[in-house]
Protein backbone atom coordinates (compact mmCIF):
# COMPACT_ATOMS: atom_id res chain seq x y z
CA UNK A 1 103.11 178.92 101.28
CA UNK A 2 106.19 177.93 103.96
CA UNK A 3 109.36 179.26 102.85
CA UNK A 4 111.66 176.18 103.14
CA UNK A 5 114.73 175.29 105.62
CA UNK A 6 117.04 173.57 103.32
CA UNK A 7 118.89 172.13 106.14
CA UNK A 8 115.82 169.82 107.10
CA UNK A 9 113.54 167.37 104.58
CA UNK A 10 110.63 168.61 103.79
CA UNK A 11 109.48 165.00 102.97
CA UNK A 12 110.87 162.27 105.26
CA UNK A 13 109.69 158.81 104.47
CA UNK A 14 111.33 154.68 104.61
CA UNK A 15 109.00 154.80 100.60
CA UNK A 16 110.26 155.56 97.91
CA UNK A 17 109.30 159.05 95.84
CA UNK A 18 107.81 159.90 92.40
CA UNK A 19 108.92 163.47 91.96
CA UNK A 20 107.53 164.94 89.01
CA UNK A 21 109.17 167.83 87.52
CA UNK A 22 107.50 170.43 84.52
CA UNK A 23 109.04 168.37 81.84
CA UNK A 24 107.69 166.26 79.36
CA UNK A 25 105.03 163.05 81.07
CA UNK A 26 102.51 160.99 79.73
CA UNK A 27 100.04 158.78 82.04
CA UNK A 28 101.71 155.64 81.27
CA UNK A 29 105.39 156.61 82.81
CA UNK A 30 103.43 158.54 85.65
CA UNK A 31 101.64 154.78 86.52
CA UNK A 32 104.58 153.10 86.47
CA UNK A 33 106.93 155.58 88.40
CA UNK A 34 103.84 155.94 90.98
CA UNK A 35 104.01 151.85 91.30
CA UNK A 36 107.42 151.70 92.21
CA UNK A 37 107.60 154.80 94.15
CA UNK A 38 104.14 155.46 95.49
CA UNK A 39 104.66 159.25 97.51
CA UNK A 40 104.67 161.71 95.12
CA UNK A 41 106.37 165.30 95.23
CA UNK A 42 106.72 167.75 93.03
CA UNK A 43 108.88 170.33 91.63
CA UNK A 44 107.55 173.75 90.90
CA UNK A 45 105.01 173.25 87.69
CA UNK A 46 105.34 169.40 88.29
CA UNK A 47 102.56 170.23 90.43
CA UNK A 48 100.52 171.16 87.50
CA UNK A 49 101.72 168.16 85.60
CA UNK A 50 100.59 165.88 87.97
CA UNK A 51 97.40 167.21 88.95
CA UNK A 52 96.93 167.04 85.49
CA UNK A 53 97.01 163.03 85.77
CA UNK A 54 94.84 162.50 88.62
CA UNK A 55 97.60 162.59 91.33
CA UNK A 56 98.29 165.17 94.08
CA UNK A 57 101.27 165.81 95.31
CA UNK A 58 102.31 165.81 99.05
CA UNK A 59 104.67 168.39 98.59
CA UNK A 60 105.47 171.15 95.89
CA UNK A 61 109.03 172.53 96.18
CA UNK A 62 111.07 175.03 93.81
CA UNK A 63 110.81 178.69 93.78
CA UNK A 64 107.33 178.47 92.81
CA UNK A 65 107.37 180.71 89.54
CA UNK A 66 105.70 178.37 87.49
CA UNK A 67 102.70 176.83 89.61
CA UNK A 68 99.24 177.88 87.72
CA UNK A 69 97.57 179.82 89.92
CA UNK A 70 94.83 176.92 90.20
CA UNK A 71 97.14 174.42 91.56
CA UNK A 72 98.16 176.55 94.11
CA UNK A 73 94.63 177.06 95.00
CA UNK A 74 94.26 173.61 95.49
CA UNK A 75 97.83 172.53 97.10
CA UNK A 76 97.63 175.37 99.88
CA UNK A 77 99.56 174.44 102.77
CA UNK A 78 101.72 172.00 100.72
CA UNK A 79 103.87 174.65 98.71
CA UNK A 80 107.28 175.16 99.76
CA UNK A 81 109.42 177.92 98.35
CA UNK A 82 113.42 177.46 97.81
CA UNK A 83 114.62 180.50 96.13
CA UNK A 84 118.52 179.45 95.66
CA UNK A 85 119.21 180.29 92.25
CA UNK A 86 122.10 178.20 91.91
CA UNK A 87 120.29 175.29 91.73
CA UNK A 88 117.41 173.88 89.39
CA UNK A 89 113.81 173.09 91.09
CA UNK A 90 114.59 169.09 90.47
CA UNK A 91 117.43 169.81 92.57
CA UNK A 92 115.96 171.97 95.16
CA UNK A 93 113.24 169.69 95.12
CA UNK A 94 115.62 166.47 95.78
CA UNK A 95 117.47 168.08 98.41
CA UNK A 96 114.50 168.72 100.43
CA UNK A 97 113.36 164.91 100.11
CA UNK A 98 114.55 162.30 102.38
CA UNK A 99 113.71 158.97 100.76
CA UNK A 100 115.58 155.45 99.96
CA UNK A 101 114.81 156.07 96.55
CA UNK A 102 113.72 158.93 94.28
CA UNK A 103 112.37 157.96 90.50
CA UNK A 104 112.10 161.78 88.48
CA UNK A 105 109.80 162.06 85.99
CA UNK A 106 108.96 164.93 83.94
CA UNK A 107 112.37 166.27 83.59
CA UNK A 108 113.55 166.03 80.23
CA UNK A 109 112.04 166.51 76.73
CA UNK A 110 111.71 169.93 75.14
CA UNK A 111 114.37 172.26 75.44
CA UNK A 112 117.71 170.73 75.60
CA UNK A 113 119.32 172.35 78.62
CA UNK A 114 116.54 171.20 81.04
CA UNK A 115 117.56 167.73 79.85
CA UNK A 116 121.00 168.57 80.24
CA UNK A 117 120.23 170.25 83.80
CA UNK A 118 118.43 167.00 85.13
CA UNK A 119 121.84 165.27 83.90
CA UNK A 120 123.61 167.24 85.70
CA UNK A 121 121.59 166.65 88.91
CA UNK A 122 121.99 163.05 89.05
CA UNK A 123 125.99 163.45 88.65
CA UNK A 124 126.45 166.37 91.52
CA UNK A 125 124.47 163.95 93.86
CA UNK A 126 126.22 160.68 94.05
CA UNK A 127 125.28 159.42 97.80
CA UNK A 128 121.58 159.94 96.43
CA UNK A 129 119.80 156.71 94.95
CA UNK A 130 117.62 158.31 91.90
CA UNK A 131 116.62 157.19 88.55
CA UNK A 132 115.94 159.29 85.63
CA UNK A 133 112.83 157.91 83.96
CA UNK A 134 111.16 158.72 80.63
CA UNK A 135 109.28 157.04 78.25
CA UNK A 136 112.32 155.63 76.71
CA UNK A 137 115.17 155.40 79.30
CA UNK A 138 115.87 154.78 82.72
CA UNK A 139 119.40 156.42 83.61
CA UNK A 140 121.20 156.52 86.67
CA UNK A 141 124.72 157.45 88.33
CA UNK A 142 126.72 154.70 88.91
CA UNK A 143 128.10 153.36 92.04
CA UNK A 144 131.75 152.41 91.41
CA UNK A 145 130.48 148.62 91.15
CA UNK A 146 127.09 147.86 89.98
CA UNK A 147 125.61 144.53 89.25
CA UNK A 148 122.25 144.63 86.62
CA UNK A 149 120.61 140.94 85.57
CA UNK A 150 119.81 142.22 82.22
CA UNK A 151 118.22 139.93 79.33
CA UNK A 152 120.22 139.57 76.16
CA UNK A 153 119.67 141.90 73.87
CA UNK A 154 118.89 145.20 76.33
CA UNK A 155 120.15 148.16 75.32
CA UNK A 156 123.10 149.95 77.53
CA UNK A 157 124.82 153.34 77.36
CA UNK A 158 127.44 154.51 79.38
CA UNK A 159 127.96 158.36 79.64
CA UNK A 160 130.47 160.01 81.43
CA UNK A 161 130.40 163.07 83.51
CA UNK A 162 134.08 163.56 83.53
CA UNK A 163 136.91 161.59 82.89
CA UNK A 164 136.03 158.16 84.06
CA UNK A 165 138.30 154.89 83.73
CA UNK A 166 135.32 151.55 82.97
CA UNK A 167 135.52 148.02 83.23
CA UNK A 168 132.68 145.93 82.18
CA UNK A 169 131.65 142.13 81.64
CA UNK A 170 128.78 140.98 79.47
CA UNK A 171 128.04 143.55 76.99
CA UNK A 172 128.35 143.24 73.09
CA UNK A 173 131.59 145.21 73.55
CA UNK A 174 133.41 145.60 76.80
CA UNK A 175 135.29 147.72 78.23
CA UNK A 176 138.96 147.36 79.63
CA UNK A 177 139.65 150.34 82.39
CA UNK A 178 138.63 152.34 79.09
CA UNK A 179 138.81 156.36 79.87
CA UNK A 180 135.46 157.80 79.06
CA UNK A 181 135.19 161.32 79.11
CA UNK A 182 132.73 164.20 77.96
CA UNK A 183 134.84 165.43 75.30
CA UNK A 184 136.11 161.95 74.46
CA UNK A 185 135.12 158.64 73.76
CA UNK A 186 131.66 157.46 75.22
CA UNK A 187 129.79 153.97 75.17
CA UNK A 188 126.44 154.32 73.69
CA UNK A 189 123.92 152.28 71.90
CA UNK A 190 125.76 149.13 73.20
CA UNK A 191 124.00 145.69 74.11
CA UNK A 192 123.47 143.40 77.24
CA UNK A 193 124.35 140.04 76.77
CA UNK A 194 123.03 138.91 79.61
CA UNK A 195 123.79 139.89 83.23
CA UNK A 196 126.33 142.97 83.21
CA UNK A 197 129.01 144.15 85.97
CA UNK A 198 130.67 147.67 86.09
CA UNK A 199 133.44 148.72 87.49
CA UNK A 200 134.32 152.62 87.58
CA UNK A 201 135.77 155.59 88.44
CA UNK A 202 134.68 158.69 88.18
CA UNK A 203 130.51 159.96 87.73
CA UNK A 204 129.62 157.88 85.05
CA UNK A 205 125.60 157.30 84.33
CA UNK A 206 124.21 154.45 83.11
CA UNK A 207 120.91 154.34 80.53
CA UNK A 208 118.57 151.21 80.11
CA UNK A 209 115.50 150.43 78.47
CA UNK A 210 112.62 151.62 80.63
CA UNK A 211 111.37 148.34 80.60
CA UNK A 212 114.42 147.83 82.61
CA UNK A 213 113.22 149.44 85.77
CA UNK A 214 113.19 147.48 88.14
CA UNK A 215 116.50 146.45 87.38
CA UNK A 216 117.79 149.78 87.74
CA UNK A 217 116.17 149.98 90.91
CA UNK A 218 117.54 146.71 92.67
CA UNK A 219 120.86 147.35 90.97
CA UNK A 220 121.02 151.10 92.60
CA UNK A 221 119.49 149.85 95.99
CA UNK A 222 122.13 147.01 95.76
CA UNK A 223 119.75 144.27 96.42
């Protein structure tokens, strides 16, 4: 086991990343985040999760508390130990990772406040490109002007971070430099109708379909 330099990547790489956290993951998102984003890394008992699925991880950050004592039989020499208790493993884990693009899987479901926590991540790391992905949702932190070529029909939620003033063209209802806000009004469960354009400011995530992934991806890559 290394103890890790947070100052340097542990994993340096032009690819983009699966990390897989301890969350709930079935097979099926695992494939499809591992398509797109073919190293994978994990964070603390991701390890177990994806060992669990037939893939083994380059990498295992976190403080290490939760690894089975099998997987780190079998990951020796690839466990890394951050103990900053400030910070959740996903974002240990993504601050040791030096990547284009990072899709996290395994980081929501269950208890509430891990969901919460990986929310949290995405907003307190806006020069990152990452994409939240469950079974359901892919969700993202916007830049201040993202375009998405989304069919008809897709569903779209905006959620704010803090107080965030949105513009947007071509959903079912747009916005007009609208203040969203945590403790005030939010855009969910609203509708593509076609290709859609926002323009913010302030952290503001974004939440597609899942299906929607490689949307999300060219959209956050700016291609």
């Amino acid at each position: 086991m290394h103890k890790a330099n947070s100052d340097h990547p542990i994993v340096s790489t032009d690819e983009a990343v699966t990390l897989v956290g301890g969350g709930h993951l079935d097979r099926n998102v695992l494939n499809i985040s591992t398509r797109h984003a073919p190293r994978v890394v994990a964070a603390d008992s991701g390890a177990d999760r994806a060992l669990q699925f037939g893939e083994t991880p380059e990498a295992v950050i976190g403080d290490l508390d939760s690894v089975s004592d099998a997987a780190r039989s079998l990951l020796k020499g690839r466990l890394h130990e951050m103990s900053d208790q400030d910070k959740t493993d996903f974002d240990k884990a993504l601050s040791a990772i030096s990547a284009p693009l990072v899709l996290a899987v395994g980081f929501t479901g269950g208890r509430l406040d891990h969901t919460m926590a990986a929310l949290n991540v995405l907003a307190r790391n806006p020069k990152r490109a990452v994409i939240l992905l469950t079974r359901e949702d892919a969700t993202f932190l916007a830049p201040t002007r993202i375009a998405l070529d989304l069919p008809k029909g897709c569903r779209f939620a905006l959620l704010p971070m803090e107080s965030c003033q949105v513009s947007t063209q071509g959903l079912r209802w747009n916005l007009d430099r609208q203040v969203l806000a945590p403790a005030g009004l939010v855009s969910s469960s609203n509708f593509a109708e076609g290709p859609v354009t926002v323009v913010s400011r302030g952290r503001l995530l974004i939440s597609l379909e899942a299906g929607q992934l490689p949307v999300a991806i060219a959209a956050v890559l700016g291609r």
